[in-house]
PDBML (XML) file of the C-alpha atoms, coordinates in Angstrom:
<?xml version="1.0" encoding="UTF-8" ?>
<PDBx:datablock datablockName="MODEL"
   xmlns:PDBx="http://pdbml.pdb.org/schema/pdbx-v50.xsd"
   xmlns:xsi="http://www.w3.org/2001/XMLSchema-instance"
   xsi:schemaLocation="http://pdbml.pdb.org/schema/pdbx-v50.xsd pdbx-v50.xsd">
   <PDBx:atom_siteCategory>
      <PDBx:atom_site id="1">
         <PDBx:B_iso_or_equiv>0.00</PDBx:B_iso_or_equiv>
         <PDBx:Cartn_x>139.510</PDBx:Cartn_x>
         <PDBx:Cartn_y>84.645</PDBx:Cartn_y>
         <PDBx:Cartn_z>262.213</PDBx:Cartn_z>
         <PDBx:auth_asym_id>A</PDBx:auth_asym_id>
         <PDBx:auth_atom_id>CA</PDBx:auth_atom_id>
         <PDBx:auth_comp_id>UNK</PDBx:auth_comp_id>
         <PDBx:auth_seq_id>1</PDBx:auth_seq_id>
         <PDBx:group_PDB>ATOM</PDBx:group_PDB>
         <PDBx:label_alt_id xsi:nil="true" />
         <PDBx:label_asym_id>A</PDBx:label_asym_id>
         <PDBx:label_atom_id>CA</PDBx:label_atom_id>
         <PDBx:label_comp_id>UNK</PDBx:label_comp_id>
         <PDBx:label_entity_id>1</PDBx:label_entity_id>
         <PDBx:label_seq_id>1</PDBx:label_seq_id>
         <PDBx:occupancy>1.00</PDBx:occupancy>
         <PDBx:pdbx_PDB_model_num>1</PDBx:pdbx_PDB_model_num>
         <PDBx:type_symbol>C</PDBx:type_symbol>
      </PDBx:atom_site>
      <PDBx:atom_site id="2">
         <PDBx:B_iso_or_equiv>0.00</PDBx:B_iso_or_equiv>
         <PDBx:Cartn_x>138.046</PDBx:Cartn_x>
         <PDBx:Cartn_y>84.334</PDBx:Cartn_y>
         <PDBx:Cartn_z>258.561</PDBx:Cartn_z>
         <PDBx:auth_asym_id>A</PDBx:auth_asym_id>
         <PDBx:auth_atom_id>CA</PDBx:auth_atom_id>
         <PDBx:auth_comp_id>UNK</PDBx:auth_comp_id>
         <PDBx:auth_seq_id>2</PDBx:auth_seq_id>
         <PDBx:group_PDB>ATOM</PDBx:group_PDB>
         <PDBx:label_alt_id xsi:nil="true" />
         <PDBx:label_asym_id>A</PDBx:label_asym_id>
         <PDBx:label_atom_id>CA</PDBx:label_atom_id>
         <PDBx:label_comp_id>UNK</PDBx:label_comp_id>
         <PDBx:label_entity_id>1</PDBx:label_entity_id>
         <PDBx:label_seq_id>2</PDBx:label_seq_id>
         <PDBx:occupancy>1.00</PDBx:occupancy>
         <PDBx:pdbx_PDB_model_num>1</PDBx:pdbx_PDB_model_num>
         <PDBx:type_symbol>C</PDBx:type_symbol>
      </PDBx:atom_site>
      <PDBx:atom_site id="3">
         <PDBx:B_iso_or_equiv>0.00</PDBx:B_iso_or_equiv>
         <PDBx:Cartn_x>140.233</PDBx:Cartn_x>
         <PDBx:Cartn_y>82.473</PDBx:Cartn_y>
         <PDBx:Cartn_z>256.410</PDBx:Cartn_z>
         <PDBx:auth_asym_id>A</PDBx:auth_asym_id>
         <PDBx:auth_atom_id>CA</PDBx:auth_atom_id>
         <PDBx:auth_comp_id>UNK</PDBx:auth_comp_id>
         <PDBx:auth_seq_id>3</PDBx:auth_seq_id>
         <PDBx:group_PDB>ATOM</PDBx:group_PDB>
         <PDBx:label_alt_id xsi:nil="true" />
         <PDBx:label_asym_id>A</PDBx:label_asym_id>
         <PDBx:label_atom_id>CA</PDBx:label_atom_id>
         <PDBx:label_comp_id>UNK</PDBx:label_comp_id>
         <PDBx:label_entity_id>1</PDBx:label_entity_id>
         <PDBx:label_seq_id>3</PDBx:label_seq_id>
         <PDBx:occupancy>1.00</PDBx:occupancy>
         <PDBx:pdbx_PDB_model_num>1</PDBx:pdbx_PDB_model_num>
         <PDBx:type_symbol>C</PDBx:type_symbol>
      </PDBx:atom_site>
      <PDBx:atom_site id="4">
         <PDBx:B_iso_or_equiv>0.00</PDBx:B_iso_or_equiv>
         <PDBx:Cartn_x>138.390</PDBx:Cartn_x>
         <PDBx:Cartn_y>84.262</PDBx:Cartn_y>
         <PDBx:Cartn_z>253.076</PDBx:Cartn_z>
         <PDBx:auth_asym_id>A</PDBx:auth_asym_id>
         <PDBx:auth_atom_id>CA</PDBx:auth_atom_id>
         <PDBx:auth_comp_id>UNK</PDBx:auth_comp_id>
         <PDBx:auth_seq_id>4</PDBx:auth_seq_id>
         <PDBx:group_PDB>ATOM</PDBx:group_PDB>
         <PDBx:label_alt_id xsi:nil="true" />
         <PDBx:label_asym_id>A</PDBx:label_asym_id>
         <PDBx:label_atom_id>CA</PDBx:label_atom_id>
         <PDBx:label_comp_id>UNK</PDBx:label_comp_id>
         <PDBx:label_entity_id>1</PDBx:label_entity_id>
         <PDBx:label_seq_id>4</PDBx:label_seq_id>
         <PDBx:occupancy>1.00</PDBx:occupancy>
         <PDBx:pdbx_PDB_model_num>1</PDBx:pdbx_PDB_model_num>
         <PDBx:type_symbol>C</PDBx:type_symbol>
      </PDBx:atom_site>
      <PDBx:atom_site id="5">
         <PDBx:B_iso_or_equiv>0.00</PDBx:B_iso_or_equiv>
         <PDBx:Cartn_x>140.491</PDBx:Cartn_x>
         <PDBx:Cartn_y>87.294</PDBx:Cartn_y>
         <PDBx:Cartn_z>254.118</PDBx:Cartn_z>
         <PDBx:auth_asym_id>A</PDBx:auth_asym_id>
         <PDBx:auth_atom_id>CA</PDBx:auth_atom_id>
         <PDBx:auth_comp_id>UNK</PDBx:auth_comp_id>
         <PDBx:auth_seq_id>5</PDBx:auth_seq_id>
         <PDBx:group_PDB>ATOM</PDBx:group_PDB>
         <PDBx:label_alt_id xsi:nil="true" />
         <PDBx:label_asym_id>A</PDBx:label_asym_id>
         <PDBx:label_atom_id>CA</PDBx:label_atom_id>
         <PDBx:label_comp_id>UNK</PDBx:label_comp_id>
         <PDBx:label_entity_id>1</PDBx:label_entity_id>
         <PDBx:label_seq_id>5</PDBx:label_seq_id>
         <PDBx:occupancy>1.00</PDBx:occupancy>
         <PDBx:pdbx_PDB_model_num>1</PDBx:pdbx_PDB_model_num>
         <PDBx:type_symbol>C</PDBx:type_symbol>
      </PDBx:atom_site>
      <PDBx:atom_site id="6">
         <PDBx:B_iso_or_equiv>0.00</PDBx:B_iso_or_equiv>
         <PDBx:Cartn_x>143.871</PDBx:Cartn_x>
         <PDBx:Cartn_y>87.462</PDBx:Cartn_y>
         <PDBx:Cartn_z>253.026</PDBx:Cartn_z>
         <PDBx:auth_asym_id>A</PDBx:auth_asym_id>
         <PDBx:auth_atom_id>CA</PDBx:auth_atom_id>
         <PDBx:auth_comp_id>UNK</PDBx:auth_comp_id>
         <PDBx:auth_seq_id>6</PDBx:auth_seq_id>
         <PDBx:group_PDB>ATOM</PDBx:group_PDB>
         <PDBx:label_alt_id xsi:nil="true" />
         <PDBx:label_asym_id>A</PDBx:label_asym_id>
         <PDBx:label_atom_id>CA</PDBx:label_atom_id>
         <PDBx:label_comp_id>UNK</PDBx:label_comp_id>
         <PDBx:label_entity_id>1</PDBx:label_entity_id>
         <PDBx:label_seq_id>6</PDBx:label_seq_id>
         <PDBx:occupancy>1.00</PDBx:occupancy>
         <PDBx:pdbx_PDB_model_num>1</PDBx:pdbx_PDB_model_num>
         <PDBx:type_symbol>C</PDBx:type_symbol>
      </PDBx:atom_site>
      <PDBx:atom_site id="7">
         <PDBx:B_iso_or_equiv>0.00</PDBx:B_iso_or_equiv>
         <PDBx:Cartn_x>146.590</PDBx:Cartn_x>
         <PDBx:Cartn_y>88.200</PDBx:Cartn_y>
         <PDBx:Cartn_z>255.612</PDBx:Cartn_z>
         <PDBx:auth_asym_id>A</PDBx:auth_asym_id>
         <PDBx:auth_atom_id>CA</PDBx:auth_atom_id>
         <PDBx:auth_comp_id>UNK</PDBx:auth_comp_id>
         <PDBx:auth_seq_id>7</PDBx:auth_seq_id>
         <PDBx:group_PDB>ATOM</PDBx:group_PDB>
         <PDBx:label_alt_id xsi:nil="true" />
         <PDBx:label_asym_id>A</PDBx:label_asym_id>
         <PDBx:label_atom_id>CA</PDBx:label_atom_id>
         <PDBx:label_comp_id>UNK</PDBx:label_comp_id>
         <PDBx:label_entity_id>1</PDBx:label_entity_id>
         <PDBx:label_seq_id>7</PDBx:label_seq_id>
         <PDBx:occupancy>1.00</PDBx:occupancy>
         <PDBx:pdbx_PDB_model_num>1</PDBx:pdbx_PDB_model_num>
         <PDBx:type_symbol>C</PDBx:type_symbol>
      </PDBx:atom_site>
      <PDBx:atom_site id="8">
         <PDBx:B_iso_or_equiv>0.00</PDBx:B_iso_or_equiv>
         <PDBx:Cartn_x>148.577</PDBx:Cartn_x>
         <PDBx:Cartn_y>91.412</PDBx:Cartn_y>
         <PDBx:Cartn_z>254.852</PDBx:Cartn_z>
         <PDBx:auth_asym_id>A</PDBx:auth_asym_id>
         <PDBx:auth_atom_id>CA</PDBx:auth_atom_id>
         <PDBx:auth_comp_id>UNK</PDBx:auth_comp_id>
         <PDBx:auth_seq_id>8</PDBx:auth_seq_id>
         <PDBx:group_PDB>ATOM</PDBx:group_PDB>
         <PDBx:label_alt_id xsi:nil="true" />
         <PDBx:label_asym_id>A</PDBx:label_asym_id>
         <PDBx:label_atom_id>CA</PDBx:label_atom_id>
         <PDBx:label_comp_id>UNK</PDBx:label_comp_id>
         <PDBx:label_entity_id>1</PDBx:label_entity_id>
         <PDBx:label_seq_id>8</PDBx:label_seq_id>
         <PDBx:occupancy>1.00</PDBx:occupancy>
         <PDBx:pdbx_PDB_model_num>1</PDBx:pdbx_PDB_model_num>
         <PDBx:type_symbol>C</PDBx:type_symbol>
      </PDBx:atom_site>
      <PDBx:atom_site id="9">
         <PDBx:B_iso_or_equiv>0.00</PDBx:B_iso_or_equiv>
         <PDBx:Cartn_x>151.829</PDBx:Cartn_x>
         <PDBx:Cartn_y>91.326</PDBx:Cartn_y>
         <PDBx:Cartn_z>253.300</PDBx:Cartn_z>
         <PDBx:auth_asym_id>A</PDBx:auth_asym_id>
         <PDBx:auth_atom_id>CA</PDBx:auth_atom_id>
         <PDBx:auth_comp_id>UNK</PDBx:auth_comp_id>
         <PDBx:auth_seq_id>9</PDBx:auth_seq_id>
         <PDBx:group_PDB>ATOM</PDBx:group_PDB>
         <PDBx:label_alt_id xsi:nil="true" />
         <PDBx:label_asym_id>A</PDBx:label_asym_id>
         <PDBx:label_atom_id>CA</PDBx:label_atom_id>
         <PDBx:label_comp_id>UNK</PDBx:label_comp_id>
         <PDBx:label_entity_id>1</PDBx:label_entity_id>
         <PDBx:label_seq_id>9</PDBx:label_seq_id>
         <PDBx:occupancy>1.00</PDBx:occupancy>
         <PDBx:pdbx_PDB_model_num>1</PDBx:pdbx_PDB_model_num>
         <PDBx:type_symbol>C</PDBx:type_symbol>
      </PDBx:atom_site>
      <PDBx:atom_site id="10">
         <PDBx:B_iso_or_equiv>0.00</PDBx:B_iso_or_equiv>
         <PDBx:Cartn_x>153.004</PDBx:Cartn_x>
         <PDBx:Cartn_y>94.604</PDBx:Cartn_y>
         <PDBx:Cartn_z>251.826</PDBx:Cartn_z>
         <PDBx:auth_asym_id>A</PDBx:auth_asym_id>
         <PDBx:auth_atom_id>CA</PDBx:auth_atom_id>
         <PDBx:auth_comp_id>UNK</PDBx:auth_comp_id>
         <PDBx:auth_seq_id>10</PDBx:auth_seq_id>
         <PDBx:group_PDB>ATOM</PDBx:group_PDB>
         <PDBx:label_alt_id xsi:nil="true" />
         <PDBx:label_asym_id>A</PDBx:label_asym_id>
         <PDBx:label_atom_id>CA</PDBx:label_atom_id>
         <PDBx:label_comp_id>UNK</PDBx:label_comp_id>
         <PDBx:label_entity_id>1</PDBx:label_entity_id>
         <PDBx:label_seq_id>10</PDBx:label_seq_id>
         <PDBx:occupancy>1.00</PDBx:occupancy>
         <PDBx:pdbx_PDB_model_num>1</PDBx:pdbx_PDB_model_num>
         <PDBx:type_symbol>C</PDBx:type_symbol>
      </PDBx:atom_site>
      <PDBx:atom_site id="11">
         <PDBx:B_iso_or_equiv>0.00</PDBx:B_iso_or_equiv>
         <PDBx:Cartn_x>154.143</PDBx:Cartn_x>
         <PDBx:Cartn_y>95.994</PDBx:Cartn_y>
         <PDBx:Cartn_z>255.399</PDBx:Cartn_z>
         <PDBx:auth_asym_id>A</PDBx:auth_asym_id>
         <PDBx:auth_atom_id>CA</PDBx:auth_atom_id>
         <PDBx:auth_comp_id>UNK</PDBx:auth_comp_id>
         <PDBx:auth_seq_id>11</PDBx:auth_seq_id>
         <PDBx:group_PDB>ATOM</PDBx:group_PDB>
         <PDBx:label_alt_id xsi:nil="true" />
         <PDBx:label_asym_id>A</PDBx:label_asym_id>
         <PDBx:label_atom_id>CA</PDBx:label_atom_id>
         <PDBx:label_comp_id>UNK</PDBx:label_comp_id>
         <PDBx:label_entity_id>1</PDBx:label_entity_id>
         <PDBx:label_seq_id>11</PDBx:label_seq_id>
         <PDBx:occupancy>1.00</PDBx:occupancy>
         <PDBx:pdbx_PDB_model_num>1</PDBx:pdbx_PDB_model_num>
         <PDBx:type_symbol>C</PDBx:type_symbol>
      </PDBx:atom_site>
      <PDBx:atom_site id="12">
         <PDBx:B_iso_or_equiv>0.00</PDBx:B_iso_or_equiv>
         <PDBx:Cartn_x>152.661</PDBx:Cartn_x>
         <PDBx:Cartn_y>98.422</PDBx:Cartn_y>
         <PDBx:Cartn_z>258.027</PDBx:Cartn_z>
         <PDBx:auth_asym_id>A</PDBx:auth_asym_id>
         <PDBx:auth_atom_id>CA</PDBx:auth_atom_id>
         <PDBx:auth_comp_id>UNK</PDBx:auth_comp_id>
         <PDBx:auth_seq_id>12</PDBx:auth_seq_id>
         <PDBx:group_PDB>ATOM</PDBx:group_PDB>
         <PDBx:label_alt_id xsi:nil="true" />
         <PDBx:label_asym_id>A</PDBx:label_asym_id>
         <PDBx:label_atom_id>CA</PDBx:label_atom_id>
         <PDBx:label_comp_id>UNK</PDBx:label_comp_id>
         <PDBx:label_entity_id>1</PDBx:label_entity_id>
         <PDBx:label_seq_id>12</PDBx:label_seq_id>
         <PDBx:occupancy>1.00</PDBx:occupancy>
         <PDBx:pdbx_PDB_model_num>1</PDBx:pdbx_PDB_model_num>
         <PDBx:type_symbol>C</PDBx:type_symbol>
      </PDBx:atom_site>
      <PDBx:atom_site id="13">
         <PDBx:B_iso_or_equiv>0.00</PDBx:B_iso_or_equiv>
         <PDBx:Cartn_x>150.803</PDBx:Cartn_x>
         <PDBx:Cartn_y>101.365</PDBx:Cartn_y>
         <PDBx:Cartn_z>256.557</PDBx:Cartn_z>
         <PDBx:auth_asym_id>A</PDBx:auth_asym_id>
         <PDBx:auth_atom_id>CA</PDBx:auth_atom_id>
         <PDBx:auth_comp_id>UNK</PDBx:auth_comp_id>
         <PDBx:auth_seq_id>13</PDBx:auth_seq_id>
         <PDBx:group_PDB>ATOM</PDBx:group_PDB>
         <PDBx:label_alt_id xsi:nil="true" />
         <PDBx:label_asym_id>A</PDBx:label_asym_id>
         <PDBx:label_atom_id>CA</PDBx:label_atom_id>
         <PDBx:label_comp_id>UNK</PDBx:label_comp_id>
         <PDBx:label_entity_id>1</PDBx:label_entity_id>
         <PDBx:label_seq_id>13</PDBx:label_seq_id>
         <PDBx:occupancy>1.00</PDBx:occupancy>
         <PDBx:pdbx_PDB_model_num>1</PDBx:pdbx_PDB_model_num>
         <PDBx:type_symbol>C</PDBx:type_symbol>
      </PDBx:atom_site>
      <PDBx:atom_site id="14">
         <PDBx:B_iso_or_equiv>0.00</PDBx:B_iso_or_equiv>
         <PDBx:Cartn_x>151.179</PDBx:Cartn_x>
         <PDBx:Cartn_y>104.251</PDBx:Cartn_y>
         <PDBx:Cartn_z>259.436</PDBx:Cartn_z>
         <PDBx:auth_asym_id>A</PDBx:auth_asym_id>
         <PDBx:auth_atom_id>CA</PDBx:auth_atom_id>
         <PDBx:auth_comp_id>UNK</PDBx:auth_comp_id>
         <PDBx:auth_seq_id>14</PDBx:auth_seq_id>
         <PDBx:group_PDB>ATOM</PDBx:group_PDB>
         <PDBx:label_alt_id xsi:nil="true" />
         <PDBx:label_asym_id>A</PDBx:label_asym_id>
         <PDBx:label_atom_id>CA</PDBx:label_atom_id>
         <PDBx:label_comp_id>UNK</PDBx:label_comp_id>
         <PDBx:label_entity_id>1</PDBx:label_entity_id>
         <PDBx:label_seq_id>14</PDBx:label_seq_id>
         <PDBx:occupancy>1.00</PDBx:occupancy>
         <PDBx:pdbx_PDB_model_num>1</PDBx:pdbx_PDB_model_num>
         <PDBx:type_symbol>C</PDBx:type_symbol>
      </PDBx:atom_site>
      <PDBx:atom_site id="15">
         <PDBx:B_iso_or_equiv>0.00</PDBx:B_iso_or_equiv>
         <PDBx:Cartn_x>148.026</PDBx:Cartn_x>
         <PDBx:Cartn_y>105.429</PDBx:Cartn_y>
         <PDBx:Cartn_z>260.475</PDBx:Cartn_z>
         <PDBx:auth_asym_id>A</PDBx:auth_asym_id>
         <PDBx:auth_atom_id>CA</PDBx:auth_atom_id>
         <PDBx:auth_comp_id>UNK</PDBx:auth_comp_id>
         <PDBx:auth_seq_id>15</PDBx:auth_seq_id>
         <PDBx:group_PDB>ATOM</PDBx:group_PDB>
         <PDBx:label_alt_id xsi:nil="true" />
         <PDBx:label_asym_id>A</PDBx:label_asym_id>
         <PDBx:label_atom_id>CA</PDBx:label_atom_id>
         <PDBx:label_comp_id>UNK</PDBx:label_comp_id>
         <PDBx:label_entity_id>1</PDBx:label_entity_id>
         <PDBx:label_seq_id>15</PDBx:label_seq_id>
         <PDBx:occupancy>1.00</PDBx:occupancy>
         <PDBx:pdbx_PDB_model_num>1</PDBx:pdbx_PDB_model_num>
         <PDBx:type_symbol>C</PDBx:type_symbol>
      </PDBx:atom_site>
      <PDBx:atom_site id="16">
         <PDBx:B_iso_or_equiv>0.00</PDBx:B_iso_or_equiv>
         <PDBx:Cartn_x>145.953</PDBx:Cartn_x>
         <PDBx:Cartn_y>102.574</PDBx:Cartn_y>
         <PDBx:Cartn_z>258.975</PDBx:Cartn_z>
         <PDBx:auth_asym_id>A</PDBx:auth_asym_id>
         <PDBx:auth_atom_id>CA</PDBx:auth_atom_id>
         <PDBx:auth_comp_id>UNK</PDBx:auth_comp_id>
         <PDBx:auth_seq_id>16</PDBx:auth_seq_id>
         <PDBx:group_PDB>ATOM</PDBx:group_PDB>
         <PDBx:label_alt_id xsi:nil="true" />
         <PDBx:label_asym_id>A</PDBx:label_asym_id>
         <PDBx:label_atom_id>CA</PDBx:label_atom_id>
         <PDBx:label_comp_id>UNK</PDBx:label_comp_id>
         <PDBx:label_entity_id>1</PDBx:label_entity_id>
         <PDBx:label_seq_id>16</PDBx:label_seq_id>
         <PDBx:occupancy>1.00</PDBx:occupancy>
         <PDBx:pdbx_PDB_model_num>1</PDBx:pdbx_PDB_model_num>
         <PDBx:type_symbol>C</PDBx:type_symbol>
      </PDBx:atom_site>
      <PDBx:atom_site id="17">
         <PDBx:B_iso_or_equiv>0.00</PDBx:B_iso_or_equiv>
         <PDBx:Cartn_x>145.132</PDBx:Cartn_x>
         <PDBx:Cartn_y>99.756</PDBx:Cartn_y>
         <PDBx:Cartn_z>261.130</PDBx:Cartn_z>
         <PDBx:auth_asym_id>A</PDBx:auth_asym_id>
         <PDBx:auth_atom_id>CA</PDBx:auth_atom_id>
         <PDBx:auth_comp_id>UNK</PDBx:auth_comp_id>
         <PDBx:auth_seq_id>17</PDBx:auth_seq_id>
         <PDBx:group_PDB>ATOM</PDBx:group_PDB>
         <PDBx:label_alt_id xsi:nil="true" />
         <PDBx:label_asym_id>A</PDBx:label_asym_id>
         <PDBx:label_atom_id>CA</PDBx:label_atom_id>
         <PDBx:label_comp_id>UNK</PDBx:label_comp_id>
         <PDBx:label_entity_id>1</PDBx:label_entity_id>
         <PDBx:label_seq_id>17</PDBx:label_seq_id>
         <PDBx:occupancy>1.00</PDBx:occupancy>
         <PDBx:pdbx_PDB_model_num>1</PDBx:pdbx_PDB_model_num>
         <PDBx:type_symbol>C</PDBx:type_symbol>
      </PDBx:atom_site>
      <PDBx:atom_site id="18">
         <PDBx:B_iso_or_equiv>0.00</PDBx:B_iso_or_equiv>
         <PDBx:Cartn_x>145.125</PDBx:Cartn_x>
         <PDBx:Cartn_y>96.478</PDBx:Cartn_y>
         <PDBx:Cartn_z>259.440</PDBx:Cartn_z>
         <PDBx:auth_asym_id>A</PDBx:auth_asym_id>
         <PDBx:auth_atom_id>CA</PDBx:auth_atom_id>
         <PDBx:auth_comp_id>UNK</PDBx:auth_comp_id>
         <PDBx:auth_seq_id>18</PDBx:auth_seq_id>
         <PDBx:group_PDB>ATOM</PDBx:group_PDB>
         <PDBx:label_alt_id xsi:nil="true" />
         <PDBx:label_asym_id>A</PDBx:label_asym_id>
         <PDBx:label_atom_id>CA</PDBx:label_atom_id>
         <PDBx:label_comp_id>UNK</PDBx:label_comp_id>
         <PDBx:label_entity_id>1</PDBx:label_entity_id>
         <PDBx:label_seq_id>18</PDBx:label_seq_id>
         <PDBx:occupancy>1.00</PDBx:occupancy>
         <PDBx:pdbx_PDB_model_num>1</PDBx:pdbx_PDB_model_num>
         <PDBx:type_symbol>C</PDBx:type_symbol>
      </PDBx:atom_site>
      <PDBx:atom_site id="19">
         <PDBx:B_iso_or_equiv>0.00</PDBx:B_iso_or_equiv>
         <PDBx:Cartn_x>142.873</PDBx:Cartn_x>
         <PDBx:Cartn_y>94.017</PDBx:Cartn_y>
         <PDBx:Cartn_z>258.792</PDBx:Cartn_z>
         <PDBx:auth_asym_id>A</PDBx:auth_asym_id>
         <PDBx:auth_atom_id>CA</PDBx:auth_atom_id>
         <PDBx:auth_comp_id>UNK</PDBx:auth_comp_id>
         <PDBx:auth_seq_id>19</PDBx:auth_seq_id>
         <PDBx:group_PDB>ATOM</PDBx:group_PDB>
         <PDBx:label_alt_id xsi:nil="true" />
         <PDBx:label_asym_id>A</PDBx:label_asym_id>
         <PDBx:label_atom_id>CA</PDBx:label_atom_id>
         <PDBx:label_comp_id>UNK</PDBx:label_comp_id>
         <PDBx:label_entity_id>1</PDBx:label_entity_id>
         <PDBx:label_seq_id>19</PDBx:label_seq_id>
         <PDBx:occupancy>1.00</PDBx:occupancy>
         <PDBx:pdbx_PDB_model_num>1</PDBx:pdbx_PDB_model_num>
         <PDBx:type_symbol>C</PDBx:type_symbol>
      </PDBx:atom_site>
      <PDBx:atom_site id="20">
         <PDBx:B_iso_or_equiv>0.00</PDBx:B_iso_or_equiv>
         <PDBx:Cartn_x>144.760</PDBx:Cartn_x>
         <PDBx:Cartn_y>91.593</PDBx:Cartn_y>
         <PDBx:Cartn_z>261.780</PDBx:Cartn_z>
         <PDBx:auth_asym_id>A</PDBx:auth_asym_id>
         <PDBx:auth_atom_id>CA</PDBx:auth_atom_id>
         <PDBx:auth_comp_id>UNK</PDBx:auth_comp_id>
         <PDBx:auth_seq_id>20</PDBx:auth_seq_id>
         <PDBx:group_PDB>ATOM</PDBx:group_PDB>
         <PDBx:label_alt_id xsi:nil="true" />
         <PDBx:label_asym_id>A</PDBx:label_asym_id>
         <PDBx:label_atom_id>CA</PDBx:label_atom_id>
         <PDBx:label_comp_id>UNK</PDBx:label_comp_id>
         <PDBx:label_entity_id>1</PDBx:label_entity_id>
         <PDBx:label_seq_id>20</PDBx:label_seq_id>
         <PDBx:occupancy>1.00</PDBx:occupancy>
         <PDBx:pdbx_PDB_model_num>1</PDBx:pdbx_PDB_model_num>
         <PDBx:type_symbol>C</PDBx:type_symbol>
      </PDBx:atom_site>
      <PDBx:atom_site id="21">
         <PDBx:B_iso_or_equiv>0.00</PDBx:B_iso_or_equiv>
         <PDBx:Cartn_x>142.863</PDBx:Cartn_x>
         <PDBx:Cartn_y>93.689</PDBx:Cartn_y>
         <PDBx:Cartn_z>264.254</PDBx:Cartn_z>
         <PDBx:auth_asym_id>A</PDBx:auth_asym_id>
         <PDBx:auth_atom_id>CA</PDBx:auth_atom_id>
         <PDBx:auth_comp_id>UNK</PDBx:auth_comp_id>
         <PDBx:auth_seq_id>21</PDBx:auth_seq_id>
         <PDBx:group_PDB>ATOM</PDBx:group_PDB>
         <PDBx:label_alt_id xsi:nil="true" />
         <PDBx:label_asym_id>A</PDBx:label_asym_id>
         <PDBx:label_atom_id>CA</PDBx:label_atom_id>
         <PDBx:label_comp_id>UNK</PDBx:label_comp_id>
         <PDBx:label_entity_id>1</PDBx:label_entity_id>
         <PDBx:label_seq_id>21</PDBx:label_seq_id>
         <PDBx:occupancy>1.00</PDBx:occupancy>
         <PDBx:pdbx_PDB_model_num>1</PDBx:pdbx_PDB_model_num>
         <PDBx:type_symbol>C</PDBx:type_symbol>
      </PDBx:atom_site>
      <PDBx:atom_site id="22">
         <PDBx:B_iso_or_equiv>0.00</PDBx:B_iso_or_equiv>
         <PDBx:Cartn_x>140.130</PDBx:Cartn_x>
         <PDBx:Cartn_y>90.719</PDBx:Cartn_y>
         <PDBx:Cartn_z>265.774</PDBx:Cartn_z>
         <PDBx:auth_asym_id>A</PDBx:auth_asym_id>
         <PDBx:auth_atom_id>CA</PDBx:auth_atom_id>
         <PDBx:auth_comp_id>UNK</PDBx:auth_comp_id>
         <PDBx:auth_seq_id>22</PDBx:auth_seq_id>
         <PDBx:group_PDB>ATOM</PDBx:group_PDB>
         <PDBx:label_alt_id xsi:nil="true" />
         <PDBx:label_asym_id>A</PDBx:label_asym_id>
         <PDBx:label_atom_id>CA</PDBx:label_atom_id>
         <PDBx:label_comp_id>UNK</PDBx:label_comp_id>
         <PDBx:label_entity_id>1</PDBx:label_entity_id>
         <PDBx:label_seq_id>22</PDBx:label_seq_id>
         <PDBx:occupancy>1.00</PDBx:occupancy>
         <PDBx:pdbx_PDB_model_num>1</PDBx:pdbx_PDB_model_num>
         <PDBx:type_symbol>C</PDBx:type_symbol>
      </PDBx:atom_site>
      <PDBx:atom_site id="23">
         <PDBx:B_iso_or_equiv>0.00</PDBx:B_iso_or_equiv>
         <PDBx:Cartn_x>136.972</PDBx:Cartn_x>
         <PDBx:Cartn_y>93.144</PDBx:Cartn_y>
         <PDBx:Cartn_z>266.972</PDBx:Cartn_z>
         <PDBx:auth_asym_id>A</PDBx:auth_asym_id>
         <PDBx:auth_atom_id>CA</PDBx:auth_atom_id>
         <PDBx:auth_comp_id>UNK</PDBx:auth_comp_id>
         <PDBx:auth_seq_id>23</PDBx:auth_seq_id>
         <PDBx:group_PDB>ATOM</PDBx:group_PDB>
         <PDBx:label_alt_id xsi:nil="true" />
         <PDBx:label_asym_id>A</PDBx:label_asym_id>
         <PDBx:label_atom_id>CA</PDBx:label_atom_id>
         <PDBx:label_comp_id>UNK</PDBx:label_comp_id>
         <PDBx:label_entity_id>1</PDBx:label_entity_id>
         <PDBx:label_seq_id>23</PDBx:label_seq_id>
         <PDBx:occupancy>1.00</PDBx:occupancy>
         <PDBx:pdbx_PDB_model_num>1</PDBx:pdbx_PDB_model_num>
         <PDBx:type_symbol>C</PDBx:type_symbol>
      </PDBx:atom_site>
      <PDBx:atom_site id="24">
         <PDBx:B_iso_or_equiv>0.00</PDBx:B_iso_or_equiv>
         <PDBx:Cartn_x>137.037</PDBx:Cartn_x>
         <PDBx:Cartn_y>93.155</PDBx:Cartn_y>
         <PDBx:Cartn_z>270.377</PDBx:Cartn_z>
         <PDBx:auth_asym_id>A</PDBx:auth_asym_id>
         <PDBx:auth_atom_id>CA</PDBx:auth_atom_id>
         <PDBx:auth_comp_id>UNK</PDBx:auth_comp_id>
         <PDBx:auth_seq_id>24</PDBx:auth_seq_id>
         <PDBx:group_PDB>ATOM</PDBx:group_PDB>
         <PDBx:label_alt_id xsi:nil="true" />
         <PDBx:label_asym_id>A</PDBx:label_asym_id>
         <PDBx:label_atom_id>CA</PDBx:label_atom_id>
         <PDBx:label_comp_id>UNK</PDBx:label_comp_id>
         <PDBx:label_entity_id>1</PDBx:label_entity_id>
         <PDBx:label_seq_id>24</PDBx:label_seq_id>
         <PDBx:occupancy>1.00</PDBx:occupancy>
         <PDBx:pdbx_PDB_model_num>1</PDBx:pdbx_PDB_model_num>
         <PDBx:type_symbol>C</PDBx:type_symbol>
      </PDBx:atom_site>
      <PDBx:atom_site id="25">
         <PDBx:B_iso_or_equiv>0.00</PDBx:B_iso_or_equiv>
         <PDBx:Cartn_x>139.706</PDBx:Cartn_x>
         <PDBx:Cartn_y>90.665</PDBx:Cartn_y>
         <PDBx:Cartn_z>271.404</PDBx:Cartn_z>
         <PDBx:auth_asym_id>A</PDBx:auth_asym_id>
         <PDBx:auth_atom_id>CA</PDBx:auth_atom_id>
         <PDBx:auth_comp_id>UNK</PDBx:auth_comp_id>
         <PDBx:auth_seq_id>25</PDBx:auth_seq_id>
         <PDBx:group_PDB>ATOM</PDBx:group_PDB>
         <PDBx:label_alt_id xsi:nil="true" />
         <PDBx:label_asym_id>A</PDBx:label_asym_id>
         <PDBx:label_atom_id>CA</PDBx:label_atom_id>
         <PDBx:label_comp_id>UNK</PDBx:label_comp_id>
         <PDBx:label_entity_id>1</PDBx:label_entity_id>
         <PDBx:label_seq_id>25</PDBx:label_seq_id>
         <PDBx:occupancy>1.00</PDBx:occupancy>
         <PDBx:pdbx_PDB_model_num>1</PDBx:pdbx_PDB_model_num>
         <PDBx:type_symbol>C</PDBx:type_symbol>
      </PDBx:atom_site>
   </PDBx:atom_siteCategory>
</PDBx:datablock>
């Protein structure tokens, strides 16, 4: 939803959750 972040690319981390989580969708 804020197109100055950039989209992951490098893969799931495990235990991290990534920055494609929207707050409260």
């Amino acid at each position: 939803t804020d197109q100055q972040q950039a989209l992951p690319t490098n893969g799931v981390q495990e235990g991290v959750i990534p920055n494609t989580y929207v707050p409260g969708r």
